[in-house]
PDB file of N, CA and C in Angstrom:
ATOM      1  N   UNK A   1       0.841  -1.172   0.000  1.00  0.00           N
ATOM      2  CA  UNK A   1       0.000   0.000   0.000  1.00  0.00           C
ATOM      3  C   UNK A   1       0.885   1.233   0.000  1.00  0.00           C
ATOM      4  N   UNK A   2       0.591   2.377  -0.725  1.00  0.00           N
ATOM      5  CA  UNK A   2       1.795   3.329  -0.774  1.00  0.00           C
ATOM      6  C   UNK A   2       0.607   4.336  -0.388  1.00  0.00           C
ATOM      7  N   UNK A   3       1.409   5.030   0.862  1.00  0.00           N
ATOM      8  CA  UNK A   3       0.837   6.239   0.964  1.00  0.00           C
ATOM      9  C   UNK A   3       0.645   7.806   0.159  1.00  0.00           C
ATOM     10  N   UNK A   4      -0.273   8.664   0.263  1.00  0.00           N
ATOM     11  CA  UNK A   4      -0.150   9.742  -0.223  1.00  0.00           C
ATOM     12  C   UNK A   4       0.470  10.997   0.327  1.00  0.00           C
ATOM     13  N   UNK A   5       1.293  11.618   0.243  1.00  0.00           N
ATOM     14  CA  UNK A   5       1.952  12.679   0.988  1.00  0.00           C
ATOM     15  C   UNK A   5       1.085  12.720   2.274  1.00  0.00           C
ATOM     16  N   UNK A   6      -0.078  13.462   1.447  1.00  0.00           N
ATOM     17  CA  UNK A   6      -0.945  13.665   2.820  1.00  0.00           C
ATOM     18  C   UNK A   6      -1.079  13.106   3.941  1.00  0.00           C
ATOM     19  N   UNK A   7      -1.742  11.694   3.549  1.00  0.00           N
ATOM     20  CA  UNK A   7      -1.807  10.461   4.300  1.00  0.00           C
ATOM     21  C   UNK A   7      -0.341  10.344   5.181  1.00  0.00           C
ATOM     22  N   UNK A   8       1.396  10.854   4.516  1.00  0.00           N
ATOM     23  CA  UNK A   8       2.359   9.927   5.059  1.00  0.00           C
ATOM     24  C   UNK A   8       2.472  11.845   6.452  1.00  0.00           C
ATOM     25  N   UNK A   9       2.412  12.458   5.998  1.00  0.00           N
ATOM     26  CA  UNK A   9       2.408  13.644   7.033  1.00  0.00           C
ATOM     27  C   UNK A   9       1.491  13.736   7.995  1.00  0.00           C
ATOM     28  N   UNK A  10       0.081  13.103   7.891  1.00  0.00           N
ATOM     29  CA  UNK A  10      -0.552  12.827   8.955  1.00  0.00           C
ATOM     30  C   UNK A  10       0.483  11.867   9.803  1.00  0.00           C
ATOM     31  N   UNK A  11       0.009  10.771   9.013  1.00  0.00           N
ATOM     32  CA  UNK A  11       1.154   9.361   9.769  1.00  0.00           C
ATOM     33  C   UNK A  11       2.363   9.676  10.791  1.00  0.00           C
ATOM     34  N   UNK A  12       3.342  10.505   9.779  1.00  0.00           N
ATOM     35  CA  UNK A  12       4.373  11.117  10.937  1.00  0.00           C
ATOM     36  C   UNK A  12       3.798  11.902  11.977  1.00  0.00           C
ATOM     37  N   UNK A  13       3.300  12.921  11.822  1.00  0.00           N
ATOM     38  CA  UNK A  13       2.809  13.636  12.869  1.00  0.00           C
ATOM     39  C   UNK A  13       2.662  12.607  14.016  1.00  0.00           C
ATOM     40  N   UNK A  14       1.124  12.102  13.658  1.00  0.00           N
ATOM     41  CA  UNK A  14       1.180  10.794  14.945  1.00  0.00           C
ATOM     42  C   UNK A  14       2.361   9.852  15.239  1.00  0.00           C
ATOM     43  N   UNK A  15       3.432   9.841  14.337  1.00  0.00           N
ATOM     44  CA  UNK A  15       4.060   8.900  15.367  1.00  0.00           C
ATOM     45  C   UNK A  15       4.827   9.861  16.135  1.00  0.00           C
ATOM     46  N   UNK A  16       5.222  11.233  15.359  1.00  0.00           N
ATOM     47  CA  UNK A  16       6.602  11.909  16.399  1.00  0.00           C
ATOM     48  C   UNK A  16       5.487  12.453  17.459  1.00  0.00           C
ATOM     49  N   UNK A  17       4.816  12.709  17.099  1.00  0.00           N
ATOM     50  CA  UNK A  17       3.966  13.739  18.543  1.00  0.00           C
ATOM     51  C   UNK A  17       3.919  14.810  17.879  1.00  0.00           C
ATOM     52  N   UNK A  18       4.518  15.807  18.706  1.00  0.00           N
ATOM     53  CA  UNK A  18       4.227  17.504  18.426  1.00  0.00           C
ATOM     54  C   UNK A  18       5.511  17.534  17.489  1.00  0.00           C
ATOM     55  N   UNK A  19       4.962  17.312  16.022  1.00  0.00           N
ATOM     56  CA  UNK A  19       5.842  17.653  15.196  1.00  0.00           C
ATOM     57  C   UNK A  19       5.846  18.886  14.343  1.00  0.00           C
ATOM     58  N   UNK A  20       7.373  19.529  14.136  1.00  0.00           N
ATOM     59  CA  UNK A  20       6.912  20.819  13.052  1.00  0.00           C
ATOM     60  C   UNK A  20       6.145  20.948  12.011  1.00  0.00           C
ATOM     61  N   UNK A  21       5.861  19.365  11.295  1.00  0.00           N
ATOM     62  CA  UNK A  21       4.353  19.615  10.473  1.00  0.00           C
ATOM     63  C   UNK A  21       3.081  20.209  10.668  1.00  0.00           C
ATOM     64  N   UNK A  22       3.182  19.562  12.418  1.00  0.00           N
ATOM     65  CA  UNK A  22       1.718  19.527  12.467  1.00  0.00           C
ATOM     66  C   UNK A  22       1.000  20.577  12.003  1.00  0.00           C
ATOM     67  N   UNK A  23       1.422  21.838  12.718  1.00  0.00           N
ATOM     68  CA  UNK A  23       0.705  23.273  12.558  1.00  0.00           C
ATOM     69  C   UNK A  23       1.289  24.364  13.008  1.00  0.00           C
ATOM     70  N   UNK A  24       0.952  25.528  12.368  1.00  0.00           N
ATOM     71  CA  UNK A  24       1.781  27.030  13.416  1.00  0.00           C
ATOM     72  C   UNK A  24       0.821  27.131  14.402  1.00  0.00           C
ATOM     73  N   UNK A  25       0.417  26.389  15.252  1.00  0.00           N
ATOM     74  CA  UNK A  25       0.114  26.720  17.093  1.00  0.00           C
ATOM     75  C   UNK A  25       1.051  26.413  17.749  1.00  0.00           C
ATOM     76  N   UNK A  26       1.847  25.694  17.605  1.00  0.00           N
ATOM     77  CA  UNK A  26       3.106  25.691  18.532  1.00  0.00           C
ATOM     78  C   UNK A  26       4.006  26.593  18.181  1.00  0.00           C
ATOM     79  N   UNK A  27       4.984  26.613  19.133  1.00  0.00           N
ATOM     80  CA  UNK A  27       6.311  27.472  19.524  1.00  0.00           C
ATOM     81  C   UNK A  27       7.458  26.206  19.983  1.00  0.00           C
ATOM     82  N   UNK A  28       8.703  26.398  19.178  1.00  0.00           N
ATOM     83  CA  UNK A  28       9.609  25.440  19.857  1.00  0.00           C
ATOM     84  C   UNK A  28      10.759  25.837  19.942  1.00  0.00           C
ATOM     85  N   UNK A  29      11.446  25.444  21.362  1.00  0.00           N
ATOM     86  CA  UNK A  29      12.724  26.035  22.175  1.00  0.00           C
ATOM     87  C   UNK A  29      13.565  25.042  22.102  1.00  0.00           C
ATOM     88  N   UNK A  30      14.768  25.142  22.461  1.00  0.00           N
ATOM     89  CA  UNK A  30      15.500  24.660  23.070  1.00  0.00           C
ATOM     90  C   UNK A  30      16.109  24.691  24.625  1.00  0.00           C
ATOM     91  N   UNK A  31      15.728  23.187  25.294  1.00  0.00           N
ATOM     92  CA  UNK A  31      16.172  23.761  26.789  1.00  0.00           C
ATOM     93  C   UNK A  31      17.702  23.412  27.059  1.00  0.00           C
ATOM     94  N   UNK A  32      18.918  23.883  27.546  1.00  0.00           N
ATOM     95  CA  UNK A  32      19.729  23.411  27.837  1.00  0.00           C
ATOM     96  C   UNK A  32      20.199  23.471  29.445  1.00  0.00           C
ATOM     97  N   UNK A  33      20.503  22.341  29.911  1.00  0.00           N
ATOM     98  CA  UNK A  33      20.810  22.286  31.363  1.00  0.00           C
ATOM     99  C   UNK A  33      21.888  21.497  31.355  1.00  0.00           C
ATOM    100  N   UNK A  34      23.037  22.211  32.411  1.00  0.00           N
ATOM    101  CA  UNK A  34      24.320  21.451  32.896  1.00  0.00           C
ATOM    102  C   UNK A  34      24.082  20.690  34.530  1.00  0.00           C
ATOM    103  N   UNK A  35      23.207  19.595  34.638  1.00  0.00           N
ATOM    104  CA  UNK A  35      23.037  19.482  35.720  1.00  0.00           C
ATOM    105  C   UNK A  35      23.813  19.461  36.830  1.00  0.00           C
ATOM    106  N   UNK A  36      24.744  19.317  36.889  1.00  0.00           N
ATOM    107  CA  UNK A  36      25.604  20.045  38.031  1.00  0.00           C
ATOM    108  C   UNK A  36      26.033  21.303  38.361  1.00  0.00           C
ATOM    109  N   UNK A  37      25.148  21.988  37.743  1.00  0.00           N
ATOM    110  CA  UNK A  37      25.577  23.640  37.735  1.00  0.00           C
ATOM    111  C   UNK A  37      24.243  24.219  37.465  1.00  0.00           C
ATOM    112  N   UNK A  38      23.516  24.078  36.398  1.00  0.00           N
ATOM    113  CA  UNK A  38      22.069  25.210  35.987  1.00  0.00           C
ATOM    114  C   UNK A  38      21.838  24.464  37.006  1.00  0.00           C
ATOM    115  N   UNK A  39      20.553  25.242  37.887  1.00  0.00           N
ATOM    116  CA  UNK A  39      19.493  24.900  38.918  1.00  0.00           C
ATOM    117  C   UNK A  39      18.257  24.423  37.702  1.00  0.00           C
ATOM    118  N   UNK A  40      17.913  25.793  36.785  1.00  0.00           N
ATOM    119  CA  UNK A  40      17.232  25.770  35.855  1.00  0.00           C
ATOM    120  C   UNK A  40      17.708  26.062  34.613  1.00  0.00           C
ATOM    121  N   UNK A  41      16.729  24.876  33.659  1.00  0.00           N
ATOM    122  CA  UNK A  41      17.322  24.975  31.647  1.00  0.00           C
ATOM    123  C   UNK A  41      17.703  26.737  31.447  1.00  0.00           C
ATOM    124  N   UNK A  42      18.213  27.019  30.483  1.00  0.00           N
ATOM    125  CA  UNK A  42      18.155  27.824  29.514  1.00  0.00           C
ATOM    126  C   UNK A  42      17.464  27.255  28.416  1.00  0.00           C
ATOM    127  N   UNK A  43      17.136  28.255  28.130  1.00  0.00           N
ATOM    128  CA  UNK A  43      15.914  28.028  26.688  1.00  0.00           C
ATOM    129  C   UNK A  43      16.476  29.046  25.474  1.00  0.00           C
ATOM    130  N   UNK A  44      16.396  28.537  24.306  1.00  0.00           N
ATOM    131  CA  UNK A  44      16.300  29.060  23.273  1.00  0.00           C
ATOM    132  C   UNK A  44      15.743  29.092  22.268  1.00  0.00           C
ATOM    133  N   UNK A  45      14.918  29.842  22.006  1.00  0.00           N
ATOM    134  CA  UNK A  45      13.655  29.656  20.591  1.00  0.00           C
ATOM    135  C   UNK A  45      14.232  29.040  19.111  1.00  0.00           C
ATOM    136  N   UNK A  46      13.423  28.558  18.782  1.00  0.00           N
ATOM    137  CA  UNK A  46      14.009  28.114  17.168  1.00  0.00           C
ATOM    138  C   UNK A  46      12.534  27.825  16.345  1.00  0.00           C
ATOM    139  N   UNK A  47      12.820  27.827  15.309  1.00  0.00           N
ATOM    140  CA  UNK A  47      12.164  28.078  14.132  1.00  0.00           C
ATOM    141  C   UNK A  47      11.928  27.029  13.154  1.00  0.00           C
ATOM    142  N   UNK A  48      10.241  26.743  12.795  1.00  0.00           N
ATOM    143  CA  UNK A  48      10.425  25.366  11.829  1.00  0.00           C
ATOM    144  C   UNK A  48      10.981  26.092  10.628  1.00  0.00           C
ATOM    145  N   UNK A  49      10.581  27.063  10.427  1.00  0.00           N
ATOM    146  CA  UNK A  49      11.338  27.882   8.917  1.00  0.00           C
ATOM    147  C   UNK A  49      12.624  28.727   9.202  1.00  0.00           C
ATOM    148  N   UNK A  50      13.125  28.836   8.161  1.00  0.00           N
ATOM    149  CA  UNK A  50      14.279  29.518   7.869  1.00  0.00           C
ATOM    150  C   UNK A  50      13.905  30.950   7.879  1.00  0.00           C
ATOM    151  N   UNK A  51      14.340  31.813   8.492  1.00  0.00           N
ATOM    152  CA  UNK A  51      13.992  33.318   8.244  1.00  0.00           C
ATOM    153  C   UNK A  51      15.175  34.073   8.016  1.00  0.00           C
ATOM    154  N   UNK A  52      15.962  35.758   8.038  1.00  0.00           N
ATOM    155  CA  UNK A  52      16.945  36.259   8.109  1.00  0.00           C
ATOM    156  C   UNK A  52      17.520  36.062   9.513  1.00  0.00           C
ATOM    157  N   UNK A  53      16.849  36.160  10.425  1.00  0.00           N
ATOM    158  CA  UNK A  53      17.508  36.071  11.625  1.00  0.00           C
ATOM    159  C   UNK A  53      17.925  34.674  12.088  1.00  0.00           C
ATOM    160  N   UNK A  54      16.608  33.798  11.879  1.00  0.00           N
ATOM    161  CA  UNK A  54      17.274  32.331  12.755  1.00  0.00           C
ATOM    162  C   UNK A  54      17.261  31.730  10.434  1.00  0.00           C
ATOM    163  N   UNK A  55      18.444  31.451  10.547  1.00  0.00           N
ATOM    164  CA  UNK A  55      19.196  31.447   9.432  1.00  0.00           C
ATOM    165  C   UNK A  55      20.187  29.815   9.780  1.00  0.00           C
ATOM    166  N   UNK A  56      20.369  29.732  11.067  1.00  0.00           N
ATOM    167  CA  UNK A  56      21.158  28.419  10.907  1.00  0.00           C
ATOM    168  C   UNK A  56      20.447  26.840  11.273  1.00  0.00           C
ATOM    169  N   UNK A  57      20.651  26.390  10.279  1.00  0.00           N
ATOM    170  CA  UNK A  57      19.934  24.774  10.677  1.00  0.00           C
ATOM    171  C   UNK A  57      20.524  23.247  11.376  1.00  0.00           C
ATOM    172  N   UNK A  58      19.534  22.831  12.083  1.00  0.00           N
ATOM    173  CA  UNK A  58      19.709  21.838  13.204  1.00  0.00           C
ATOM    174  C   UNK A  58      18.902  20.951  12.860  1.00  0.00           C
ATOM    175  N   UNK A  59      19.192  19.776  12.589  1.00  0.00           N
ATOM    176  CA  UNK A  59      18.125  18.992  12.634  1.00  0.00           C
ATOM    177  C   UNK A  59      18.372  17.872  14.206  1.00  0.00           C
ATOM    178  N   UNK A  60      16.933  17.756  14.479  1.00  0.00           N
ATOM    179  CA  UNK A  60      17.614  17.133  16.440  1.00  0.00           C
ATOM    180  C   UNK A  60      16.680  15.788  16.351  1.00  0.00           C
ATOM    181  N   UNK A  61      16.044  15.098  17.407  1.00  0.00           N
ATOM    182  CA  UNK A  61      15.625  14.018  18.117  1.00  0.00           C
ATOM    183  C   UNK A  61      14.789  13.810  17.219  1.00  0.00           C
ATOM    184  N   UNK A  62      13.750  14.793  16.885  1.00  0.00           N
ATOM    185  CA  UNK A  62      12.431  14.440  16.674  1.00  0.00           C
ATOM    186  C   UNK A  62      12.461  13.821  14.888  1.00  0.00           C
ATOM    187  N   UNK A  63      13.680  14.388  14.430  1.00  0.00           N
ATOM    188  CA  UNK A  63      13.821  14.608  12.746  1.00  0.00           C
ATOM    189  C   UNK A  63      13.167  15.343  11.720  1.00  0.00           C
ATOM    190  N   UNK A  64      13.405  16.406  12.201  1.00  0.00           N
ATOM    191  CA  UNK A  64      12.804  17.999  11.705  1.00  0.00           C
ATOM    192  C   UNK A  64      14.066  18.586  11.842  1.00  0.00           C
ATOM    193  N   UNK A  65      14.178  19.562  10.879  1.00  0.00           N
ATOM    194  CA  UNK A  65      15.279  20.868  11.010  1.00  0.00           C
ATOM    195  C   UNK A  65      14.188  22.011  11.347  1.00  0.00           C
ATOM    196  N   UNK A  66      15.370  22.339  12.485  1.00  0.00           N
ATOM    197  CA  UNK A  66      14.465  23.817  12.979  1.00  0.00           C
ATOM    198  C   UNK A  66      15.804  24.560  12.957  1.00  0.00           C
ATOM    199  N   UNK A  67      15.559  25.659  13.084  1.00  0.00           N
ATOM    200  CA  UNK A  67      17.003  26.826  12.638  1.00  0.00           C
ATOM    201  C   UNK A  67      16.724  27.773  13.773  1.00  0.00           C
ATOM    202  N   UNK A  68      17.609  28.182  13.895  1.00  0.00           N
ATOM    203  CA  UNK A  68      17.894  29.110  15.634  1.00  0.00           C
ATOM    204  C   UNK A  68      18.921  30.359  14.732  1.00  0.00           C
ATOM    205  N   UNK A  69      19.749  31.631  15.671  1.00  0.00           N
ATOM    206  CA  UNK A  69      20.193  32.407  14.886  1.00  0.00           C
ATOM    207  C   UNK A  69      21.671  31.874  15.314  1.00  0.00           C
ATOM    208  N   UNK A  70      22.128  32.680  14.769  1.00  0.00           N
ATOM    209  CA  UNK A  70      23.864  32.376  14.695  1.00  0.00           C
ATOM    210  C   UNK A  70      24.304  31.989  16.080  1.00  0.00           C
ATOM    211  N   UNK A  71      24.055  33.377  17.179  1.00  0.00           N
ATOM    212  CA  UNK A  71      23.979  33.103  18.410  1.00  0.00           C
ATOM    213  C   UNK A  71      23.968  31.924  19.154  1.00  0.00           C
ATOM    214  N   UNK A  72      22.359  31.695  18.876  1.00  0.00           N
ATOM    215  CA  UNK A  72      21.560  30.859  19.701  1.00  0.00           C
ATOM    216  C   UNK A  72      22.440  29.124  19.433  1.00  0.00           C
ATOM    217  N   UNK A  73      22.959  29.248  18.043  1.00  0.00           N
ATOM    218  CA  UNK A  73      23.192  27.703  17.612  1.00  0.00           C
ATOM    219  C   UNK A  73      24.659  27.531  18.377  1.00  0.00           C
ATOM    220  N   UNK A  74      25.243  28.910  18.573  1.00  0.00           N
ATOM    221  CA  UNK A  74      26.786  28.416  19.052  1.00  0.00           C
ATOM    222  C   UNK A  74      26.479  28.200  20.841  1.00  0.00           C
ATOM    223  N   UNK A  75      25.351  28.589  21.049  1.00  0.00           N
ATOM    224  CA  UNK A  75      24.905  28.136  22.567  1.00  0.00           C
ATOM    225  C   UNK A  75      24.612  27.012  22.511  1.00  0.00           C
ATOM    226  N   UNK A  76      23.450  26.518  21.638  1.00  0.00           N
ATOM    227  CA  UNK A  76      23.275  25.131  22.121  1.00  0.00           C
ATOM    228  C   UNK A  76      24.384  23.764  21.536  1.00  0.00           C
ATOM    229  N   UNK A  77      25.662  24.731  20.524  1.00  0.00           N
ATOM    230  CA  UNK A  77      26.661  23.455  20.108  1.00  0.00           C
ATOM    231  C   UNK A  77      27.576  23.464  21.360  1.00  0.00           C
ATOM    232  N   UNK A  78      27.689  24.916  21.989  1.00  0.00           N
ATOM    233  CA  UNK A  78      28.640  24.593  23.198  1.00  0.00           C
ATOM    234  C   UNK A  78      28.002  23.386  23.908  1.00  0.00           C
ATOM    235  N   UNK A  79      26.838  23.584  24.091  1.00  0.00           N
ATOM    236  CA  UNK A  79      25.905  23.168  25.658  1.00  0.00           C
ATOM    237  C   UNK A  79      26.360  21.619  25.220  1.00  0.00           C
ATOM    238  N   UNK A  80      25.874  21.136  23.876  1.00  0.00           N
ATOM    239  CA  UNK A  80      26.191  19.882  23.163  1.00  0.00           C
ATOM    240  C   UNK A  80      28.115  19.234  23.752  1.00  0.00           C
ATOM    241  N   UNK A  81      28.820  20.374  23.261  1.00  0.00           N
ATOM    242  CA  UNK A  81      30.222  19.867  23.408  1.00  0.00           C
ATOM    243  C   UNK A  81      30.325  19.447  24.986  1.00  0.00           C
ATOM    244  N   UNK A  82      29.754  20.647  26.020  1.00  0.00           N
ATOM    245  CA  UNK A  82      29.761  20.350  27.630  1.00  0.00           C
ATOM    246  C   UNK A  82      29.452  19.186  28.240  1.00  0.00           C
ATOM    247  N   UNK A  83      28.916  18.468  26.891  1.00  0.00           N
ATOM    248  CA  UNK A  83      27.801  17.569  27.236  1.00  0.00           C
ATOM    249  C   UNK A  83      26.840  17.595  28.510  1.00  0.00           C
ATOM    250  N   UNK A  84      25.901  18.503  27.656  1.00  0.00           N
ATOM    251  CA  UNK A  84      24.666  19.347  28.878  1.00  0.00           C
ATOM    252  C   UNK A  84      23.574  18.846  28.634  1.00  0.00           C
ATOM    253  N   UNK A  85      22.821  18.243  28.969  1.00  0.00           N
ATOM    254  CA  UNK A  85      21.501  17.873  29.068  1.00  0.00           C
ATOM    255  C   UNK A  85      20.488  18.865  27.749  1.00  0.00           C
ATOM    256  N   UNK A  86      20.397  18.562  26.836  1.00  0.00           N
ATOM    257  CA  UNK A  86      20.044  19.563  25.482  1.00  0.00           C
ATOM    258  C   UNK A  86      18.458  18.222  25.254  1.00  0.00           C
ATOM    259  N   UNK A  87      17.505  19.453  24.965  1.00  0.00           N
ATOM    260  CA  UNK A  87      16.110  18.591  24.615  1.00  0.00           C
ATOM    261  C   UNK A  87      15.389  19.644  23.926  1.00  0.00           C
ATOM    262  N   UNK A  88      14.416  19.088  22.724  1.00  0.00           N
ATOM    263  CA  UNK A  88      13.106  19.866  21.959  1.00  0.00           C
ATOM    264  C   UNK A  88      12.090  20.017  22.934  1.00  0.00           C
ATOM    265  N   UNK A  89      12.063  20.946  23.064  1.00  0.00           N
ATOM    266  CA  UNK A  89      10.747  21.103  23.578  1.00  0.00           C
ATOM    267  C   UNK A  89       9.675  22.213  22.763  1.00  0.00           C
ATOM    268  N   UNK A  90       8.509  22.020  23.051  1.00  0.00           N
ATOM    269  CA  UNK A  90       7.252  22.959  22.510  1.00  0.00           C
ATOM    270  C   UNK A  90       5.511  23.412  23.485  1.00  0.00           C
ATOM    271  N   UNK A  91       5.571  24.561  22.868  1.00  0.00           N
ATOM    272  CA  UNK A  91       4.333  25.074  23.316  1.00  0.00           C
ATOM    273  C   UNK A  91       3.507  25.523  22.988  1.00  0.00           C
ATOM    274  N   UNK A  92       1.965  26.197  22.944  1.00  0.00           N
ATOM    275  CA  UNK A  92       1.230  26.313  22.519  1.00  0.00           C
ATOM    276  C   UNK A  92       1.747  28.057  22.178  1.00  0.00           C
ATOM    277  N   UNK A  93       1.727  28.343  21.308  1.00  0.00           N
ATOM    278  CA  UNK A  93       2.114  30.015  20.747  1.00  0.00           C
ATOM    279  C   UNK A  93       1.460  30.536  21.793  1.00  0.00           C
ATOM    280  N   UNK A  94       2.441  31.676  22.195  1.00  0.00           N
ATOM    281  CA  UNK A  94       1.971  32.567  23.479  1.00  0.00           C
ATOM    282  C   UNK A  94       2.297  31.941  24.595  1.00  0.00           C
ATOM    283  N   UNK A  95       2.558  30.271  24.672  1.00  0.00           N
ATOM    284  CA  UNK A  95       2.925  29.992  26.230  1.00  0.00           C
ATOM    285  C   UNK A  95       4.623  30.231  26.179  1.00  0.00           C
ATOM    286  N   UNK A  96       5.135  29.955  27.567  1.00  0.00           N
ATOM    287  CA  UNK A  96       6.400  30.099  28.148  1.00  0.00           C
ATOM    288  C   UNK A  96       7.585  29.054  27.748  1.00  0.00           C
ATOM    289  N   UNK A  97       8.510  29.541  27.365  1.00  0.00           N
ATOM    290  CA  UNK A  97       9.712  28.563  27.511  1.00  0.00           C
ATOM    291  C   UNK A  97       9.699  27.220  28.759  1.00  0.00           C
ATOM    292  N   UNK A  98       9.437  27.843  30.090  1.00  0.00           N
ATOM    293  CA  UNK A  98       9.599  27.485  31.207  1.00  0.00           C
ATOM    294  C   UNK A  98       8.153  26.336  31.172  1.00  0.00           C
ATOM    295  N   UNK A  99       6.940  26.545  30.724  1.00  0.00           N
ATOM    296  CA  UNK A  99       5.884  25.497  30.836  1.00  0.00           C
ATOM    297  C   UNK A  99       5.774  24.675  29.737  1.00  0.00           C
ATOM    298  N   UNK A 100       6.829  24.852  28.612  1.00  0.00           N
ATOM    299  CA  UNK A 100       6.657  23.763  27.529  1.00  0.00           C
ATOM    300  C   UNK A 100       6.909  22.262  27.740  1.00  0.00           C
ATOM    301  N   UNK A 101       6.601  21.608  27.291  1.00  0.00           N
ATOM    302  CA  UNK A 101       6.745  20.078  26.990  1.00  0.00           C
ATOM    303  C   UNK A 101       7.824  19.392  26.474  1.00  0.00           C
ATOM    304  N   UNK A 102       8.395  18.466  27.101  1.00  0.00           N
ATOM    305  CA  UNK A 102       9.422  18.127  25.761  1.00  0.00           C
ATOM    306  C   UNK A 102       9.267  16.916  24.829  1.00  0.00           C
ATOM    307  N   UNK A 103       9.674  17.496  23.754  1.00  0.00           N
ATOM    308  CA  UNK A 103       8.900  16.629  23.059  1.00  0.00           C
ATOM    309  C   UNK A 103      10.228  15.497  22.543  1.00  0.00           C
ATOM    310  N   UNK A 104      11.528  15.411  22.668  1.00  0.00           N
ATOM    311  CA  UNK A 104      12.257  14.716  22.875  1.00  0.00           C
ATOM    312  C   UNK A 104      13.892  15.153  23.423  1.00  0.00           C
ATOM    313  N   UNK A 105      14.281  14.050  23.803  1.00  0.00           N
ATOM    314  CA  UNK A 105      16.104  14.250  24.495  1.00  0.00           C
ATOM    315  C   UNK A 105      16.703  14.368  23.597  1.00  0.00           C
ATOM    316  N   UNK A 106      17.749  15.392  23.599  1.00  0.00           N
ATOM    317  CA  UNK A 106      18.916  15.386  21.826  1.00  0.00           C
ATOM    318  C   UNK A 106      19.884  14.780  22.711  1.00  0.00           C
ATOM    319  N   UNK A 107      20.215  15.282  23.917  1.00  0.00           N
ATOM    320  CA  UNK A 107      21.585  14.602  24.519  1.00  0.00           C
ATOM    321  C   UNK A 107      21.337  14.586  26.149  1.00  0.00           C
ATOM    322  N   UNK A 108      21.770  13.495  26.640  1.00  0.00           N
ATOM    323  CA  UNK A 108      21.569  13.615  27.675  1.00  0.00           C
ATOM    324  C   UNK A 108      22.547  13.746  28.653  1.00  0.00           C
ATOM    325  N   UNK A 109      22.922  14.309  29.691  1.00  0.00           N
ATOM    326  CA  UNK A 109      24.167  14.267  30.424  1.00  0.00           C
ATOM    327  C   UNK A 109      24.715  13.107  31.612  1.00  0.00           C
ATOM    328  N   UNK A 110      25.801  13.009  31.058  1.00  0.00           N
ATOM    329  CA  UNK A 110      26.161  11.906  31.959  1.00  0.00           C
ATOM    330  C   UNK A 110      25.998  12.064  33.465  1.00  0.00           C
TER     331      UNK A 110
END
């Protein structure tokens, strides 16, 4: 049986969860935590599209590229090299970094 785009983008959706297909109601961050040191993540916004500002691309856990800005990506490759506790998370547009969900682990810290 071969699916139809349509049909295979529903399909993914349900299997990843809150995926960047699904829809623009979400918002998705990046949390990074050094657990022996942050009390609490840092968060950094990122983008299912490419814009001028968040311009650099990541593809993480879930298997979506989301793009963050120049900045933001050399934060979360440090946090990566520290080996820091780095995860997708998302929220409903308008909610908080701090009450989002995660929707998967990119790295976890030893």
């Amino acid at each position: 049986m071969r699916l139809s785009a349509a049909a295979y983008a529903v399909l993914l959706t349900a299997l990843v969860g809150s995926s960047a297909l699904a829809d623009g109601d979400q918002q998705y961050f990046i949390a990074m935590r050094a657990p022996d040191v942050d009390p609490t993540p840092r968060y950094v916004s990122v983008g299912v599209s490419q814009t001028d500002d968040q311009s650099v691309a990541m593809t993480v856990c879930d298997g979506n590229t989301y793009y963050l800005t120049p900045d933001d990506a050399a934060t979360v490759n440090a946090a990566l090299s520290y080996n820091n506790t780095v995860q997708l998370q998302v929220a409903p547009v308008g909610g908080s970094a701090q009450t989002s969900s995660v929707v998967c682990l990119i790295q976890a810290s030893p």
